[in-house]
Protein backbone atom coordinates (compact mmCIF):
# COMPACT_ATOMS: atom_id res chain seq x y z
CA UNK A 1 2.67 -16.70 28.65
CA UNK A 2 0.40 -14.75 30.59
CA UNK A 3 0.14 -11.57 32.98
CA UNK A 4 2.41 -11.95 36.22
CA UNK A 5 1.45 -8.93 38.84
CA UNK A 6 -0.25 -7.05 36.41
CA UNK A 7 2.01 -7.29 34.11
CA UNK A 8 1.52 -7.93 30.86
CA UNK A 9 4.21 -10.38 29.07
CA UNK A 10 6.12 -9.14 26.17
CA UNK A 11 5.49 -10.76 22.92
CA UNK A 12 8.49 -8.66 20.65
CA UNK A 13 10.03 -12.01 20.23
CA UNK A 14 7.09 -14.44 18.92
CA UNK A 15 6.20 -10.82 17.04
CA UNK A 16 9.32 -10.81 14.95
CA UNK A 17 9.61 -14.42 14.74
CA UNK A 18 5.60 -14.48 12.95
CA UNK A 19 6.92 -11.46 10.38
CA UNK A 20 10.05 -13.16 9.69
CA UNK A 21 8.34 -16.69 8.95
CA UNK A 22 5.51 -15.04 6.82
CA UNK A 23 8.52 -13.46 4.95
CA UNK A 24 9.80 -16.77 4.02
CA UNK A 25 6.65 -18.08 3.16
CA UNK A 26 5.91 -15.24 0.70
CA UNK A 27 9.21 -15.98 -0.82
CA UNK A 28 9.16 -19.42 -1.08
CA UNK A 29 5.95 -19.15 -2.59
CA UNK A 30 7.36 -16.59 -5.31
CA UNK A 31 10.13 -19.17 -5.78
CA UNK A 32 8.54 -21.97 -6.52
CA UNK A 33 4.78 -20.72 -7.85
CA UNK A 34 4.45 -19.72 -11.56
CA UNK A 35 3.28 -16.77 -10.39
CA UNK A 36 5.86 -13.99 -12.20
CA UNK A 37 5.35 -15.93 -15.57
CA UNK A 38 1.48 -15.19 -15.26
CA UNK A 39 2.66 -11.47 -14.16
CA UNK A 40 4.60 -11.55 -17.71
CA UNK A 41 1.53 -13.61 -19.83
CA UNK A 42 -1.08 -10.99 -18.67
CA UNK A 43 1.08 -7.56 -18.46
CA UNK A 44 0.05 -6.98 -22.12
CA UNK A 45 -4.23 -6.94 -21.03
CA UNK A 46 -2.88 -3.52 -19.40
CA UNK A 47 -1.91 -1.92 -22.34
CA UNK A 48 -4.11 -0.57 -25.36
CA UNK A 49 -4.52 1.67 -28.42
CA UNK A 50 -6.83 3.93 -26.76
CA UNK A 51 -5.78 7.66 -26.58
CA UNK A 52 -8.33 8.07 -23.83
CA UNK A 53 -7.06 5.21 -21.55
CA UNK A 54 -3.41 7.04 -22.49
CA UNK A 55 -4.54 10.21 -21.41
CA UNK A 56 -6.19 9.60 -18.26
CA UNK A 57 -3.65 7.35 -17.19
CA UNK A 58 -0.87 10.53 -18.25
CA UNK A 59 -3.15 13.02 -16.17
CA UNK A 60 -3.09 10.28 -13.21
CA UNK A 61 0.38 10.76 -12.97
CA UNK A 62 0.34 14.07 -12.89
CA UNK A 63 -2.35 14.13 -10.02
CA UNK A 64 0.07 12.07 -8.01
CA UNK A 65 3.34 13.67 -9.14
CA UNK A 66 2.17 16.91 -7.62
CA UNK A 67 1.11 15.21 -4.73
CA UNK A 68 4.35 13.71 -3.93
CA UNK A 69 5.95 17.69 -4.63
CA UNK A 70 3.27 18.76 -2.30
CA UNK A 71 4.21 16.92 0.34
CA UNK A 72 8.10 18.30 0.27
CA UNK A 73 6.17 21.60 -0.06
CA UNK A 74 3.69 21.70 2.00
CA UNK A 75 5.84 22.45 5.97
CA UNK A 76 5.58 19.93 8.87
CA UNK A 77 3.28 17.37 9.19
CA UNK A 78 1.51 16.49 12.44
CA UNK A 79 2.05 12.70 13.20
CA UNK A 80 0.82 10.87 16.02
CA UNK A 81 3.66 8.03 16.63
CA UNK A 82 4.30 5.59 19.39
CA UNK A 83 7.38 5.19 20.85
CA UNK A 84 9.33 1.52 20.47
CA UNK A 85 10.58 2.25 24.10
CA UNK A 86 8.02 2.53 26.60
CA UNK A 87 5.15 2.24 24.09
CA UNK A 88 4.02 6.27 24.61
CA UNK A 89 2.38 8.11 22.08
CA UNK A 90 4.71 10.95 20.73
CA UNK A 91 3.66 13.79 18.53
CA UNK A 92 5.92 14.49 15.99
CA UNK A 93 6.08 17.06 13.06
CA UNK A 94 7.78 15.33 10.18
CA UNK A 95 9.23 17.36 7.28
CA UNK A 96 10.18 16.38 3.38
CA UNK A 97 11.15 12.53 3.40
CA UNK A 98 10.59 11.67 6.79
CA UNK A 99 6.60 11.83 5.64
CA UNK A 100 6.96 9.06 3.79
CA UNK A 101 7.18 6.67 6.48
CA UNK A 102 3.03 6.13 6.58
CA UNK A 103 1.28 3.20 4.73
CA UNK A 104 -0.50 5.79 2.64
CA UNK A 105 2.30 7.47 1.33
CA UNK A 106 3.48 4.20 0.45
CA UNK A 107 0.15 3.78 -1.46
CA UNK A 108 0.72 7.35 -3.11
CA UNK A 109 4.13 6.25 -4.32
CA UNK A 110 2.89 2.67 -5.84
CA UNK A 111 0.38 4.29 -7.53
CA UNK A 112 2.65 7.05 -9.19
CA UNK A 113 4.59 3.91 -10.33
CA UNK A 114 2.34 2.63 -11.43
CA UNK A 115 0.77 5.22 -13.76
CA UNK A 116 4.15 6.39 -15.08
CA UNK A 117 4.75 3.16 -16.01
CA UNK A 118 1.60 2.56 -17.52
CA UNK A 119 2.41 5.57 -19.40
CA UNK A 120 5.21 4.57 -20.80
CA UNK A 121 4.41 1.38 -21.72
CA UNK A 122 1.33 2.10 -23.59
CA UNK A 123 2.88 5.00 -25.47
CA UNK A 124 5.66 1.98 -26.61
CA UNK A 125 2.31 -0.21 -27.38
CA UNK A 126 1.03 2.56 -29.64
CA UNK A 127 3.85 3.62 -31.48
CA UNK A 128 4.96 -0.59 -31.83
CA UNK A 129 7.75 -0.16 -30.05
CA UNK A 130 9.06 -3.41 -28.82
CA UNK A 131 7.82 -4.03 -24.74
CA UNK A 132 10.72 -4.02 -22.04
CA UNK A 133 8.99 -7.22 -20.31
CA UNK A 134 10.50 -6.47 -16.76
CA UNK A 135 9.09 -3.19 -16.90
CA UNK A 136 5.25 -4.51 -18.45
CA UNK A 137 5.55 -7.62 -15.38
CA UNK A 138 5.98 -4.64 -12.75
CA UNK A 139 3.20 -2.73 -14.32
CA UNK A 140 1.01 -5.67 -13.68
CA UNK A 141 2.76 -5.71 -9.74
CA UNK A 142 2.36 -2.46 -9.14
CA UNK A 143 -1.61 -2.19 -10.00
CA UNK A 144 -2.64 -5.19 -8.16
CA UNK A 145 -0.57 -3.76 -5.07
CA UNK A 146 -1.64 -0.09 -6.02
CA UNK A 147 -5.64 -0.76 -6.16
CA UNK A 148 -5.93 -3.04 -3.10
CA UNK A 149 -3.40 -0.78 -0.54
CA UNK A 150 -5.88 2.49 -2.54
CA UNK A 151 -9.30 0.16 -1.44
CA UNK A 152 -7.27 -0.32 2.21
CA UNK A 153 -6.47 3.03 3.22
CA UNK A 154 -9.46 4.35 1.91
CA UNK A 155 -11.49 2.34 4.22
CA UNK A 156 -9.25 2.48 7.18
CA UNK A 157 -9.35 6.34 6.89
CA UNK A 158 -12.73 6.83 6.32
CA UNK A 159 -14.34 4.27 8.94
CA UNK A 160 -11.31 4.08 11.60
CA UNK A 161 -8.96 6.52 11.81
CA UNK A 162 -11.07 10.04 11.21
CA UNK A 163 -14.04 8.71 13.67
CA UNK A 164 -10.84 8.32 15.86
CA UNK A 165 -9.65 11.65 15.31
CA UNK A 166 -13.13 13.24 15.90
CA UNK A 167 -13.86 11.29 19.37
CA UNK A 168 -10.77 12.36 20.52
CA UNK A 169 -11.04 16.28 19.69
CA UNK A 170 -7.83 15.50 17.74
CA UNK A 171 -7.12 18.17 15.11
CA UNK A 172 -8.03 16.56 11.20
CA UNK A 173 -8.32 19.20 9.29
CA UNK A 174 -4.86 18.19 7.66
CA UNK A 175 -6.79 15.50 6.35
CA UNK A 176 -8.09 17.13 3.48
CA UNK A 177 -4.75 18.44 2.35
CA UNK A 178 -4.22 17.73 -1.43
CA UNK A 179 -2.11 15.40 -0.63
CA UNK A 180 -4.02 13.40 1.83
CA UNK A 181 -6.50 13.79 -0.64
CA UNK A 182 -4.83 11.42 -3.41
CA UNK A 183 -3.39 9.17 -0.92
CA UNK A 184 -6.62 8.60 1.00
CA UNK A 185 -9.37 8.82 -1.74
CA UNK A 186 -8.36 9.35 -4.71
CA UNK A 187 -5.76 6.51 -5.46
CA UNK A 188 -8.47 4.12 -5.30
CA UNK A 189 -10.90 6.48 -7.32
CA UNK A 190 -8.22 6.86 -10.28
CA UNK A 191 -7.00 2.60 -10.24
CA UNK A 192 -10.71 2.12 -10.06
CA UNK A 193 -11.65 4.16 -13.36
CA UNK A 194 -8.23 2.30 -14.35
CA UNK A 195 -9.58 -1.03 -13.95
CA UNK A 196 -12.89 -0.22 -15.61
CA UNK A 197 -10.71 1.85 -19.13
CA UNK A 198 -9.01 -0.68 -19.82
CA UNK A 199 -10.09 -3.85 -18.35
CA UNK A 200 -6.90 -5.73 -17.52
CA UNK A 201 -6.81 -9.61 -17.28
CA UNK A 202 -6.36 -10.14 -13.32
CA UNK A 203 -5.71 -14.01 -11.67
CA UNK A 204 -5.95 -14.86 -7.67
CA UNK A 205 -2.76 -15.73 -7.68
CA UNK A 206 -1.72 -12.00 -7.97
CA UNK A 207 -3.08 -11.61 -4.33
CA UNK A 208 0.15 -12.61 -3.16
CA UNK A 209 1.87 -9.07 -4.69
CA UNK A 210 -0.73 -8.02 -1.78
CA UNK A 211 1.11 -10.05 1.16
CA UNK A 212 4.69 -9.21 -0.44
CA UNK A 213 3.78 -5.00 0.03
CA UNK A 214 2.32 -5.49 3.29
CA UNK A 215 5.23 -7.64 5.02
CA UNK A 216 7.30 -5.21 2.96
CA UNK A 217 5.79 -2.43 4.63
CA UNK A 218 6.15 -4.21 8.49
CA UNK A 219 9.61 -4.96 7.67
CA UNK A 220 10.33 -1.34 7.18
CA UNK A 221 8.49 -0.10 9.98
CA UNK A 222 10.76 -2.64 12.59
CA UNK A 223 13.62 -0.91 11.07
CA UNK A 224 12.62 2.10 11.39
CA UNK A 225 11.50 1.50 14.93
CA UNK A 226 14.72 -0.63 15.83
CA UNK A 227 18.08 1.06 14.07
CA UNK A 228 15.68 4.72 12.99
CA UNK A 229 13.79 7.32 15.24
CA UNK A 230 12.70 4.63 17.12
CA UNK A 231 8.99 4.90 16.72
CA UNK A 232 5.68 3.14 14.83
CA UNK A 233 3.31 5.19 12.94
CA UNK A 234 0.80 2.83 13.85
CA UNK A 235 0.14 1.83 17.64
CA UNK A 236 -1.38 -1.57 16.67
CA UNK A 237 2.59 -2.30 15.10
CA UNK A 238 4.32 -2.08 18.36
CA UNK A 239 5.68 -5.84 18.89
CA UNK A 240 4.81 -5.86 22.70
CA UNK A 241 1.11 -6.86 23.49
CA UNK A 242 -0.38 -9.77 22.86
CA UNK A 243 -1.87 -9.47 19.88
CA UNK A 244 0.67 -7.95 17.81
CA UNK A 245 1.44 -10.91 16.05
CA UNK A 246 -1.72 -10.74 14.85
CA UNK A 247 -1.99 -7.32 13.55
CA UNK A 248 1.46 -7.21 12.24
CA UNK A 249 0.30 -9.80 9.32
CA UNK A 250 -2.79 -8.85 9.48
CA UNK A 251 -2.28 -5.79 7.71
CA UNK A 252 -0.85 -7.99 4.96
CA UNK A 253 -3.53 -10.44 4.61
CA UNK A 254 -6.05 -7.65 4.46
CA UNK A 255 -3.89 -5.89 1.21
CA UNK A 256 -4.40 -9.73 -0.44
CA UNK A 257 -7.83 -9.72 0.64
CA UNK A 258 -8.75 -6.70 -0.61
CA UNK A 259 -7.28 -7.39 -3.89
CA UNK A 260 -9.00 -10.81 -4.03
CA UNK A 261 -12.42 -8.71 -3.31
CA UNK A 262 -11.49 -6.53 -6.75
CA UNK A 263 -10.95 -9.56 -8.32
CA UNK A 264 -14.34 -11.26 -7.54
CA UNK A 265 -16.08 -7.90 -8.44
CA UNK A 266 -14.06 -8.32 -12.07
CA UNK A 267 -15.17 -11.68 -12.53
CA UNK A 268 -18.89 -11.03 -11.34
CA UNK A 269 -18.58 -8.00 -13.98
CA UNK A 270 -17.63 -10.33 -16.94
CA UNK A 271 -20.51 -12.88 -16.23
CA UNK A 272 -22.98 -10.66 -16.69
C-alpha cells in the first residue's frame, strides 16, 4: 500500500479488521483469564463502615446525576464532527441523547455507575445486608474503567484539545459548562479522593476492564458512523488514513495504561 497520484490509499479495511481482532483478543482473554474471579475476591476492599466514605461517595452521585440532567437541559451543543463520507469536518449542534455520543460523556456515565453503585453497596455493607456479588464485581469494573477514562480525558482536554481550540480561534467557552466540568475534571478529582477514602485492593490484571471500554467505545463509534448520522466525533477515528489502525486501539491501550499508571502510584503509596 502506498500513495498512487497523490492519492492516498484507503486503509477502512485493515482499520476494521485491527478493531475486530483486538475485540477477540480482549474476549478471549476474559474467557480464559481468572480475571472476573479476582473482580469478585477484591469487590469487598471497596466497601466500608465509614459514614464519611458513604457520604462523599452519595454526594458524588449527586454531582454527576445533575450533570447528566444538565446536559438534557442545557440546549444544543456545539460539536465539531467529521464526516464518514468524504472525511469533512461538520459542525453539528446535538441536543438531549445525541450528546452522549463523546468519550467523555461516556466517562460521566461510568462514573455515575459507579458511585450509585458504590452507594448502594456500602449502605448493604453497613446495615449487613447480604452483597449481590454481580453487582459488588461491576463496582470493582466500573472504578478501574471510571478512574483511568477520568485520568484520560482529563489530560487529553487539558493538553490537546483546548490548546487546539485556542490556536484555532475556535469558540471554548462551552468548556466550562457544569457539565463539561464533571466530565473533564472533576470525574478524575472525585475517583481520585475515592481511591485515597477508601483504599480499594487494585491488581494489573484489571487493566484489561481498560481495553474492554475503549474497543467498546470504537465499536460504537463505527456504528454510529456506518448504520447512524454517519459521522466520528473524533477526526483521528476515521478508518481511512494510514494510521488509523493505530489510533483506533490506541485509544484503548492508553485507558489500560492509564489505569496501570494508578496502579503503580497505589503500590508506590503502600511501600512507603
Amino acid at each position: 500500500m502506498g500513495e498512487v497520484n497523490g492519492i492516498e490509499d484507503d486503509y477502512t479495511k485493515v482499520t476494521i479488521a485491527t478493531i475486530v481482532s483486538v475485540s477477540i483478543l480482549i474476549i478471549i482473554y476474559l474467557l480464559l483469564s481468572d480475571v472476573w474471579e479476582k473482580a469478585a475476591e477484591n469487590s469487598e476492599s471497596f466497601s466500608n463502615s465509614s459514614i464519611t466514605a458513604l457520604l462523599y461517595r452519595m454526594i458524588c452521585c449527586g454531582f454527576c446525576v445533575y450533570a447528566i440532567i444538565y446536559m438534557f437541559r442545557s440546549g444544543p451543543a456545539n460539536m465539531h464532527v467529521v464526516r464518514l463520507e468524504g472525511n469533512e469536518d461538520v459542525l453539528l449542534h446535538p441536543i438531549g441523547i445525541q450528546k452522549f455520543v463523546t468519550f467523555s460523556s461516556w466517562t460521566l456515565l461510568t462514573c455515575t455507575g459507579f458511585f450509585l453503585l458504590s452507594s448502594i453497596n456500602q449502605l448493604r455493607f453497613m446495615f449487613d445486608v447480604s452483597a449481590i456479588s454481580w453487582l459488588m464485581s461491576l463496582q470493582t469494573v466500573l472504578f478501574c474503567m471510571g478512574i483511568s477514562m477520568a485520568f484520560l480525558t482529563a489530560t487529553v482536554v487539558r493538553y490537546v484539545i483546548l490548546p487546539d481550540m485556542i490556536s484555532n480561534n475556535n469558540s471554548h467557552s462551552h468548556m466550562f459548562l457544569y457539565h463539561e466540568q464533571i466530565m473533564h475534571n472533576f470525574a478524575g478529582i472525585f475517583l481520585g479522593l475515592d481511591l485515597i477514602l477508601v483504599k480499594p485492593k487494585l491488581v494489573p490484571e484489571f487493566a484489561i476492564f481498560g481495553l474492554l471500554i475503549g474497543i467498546a467505545y470504537i465499536s460504537f463509534a463505527y456504528v454510529l458512523a456506518y448504520f447512524g448520522p454517519g459521522f466520528f466525533v473524533y477526526s483521528f477515528l476515521h478508518p481511512q488514513p494510514k494510521i488509523a489502525p493505530w489510533f483506533a486501539t490506541g485509544l484503548a491501550v492508553c485507558i489500560a495504561l492509564f489505569y496501570l499508571g494508578l496502579w503503580l502510584i497505589t503500590q508506590l503509596g503502600d511501600s512507603l
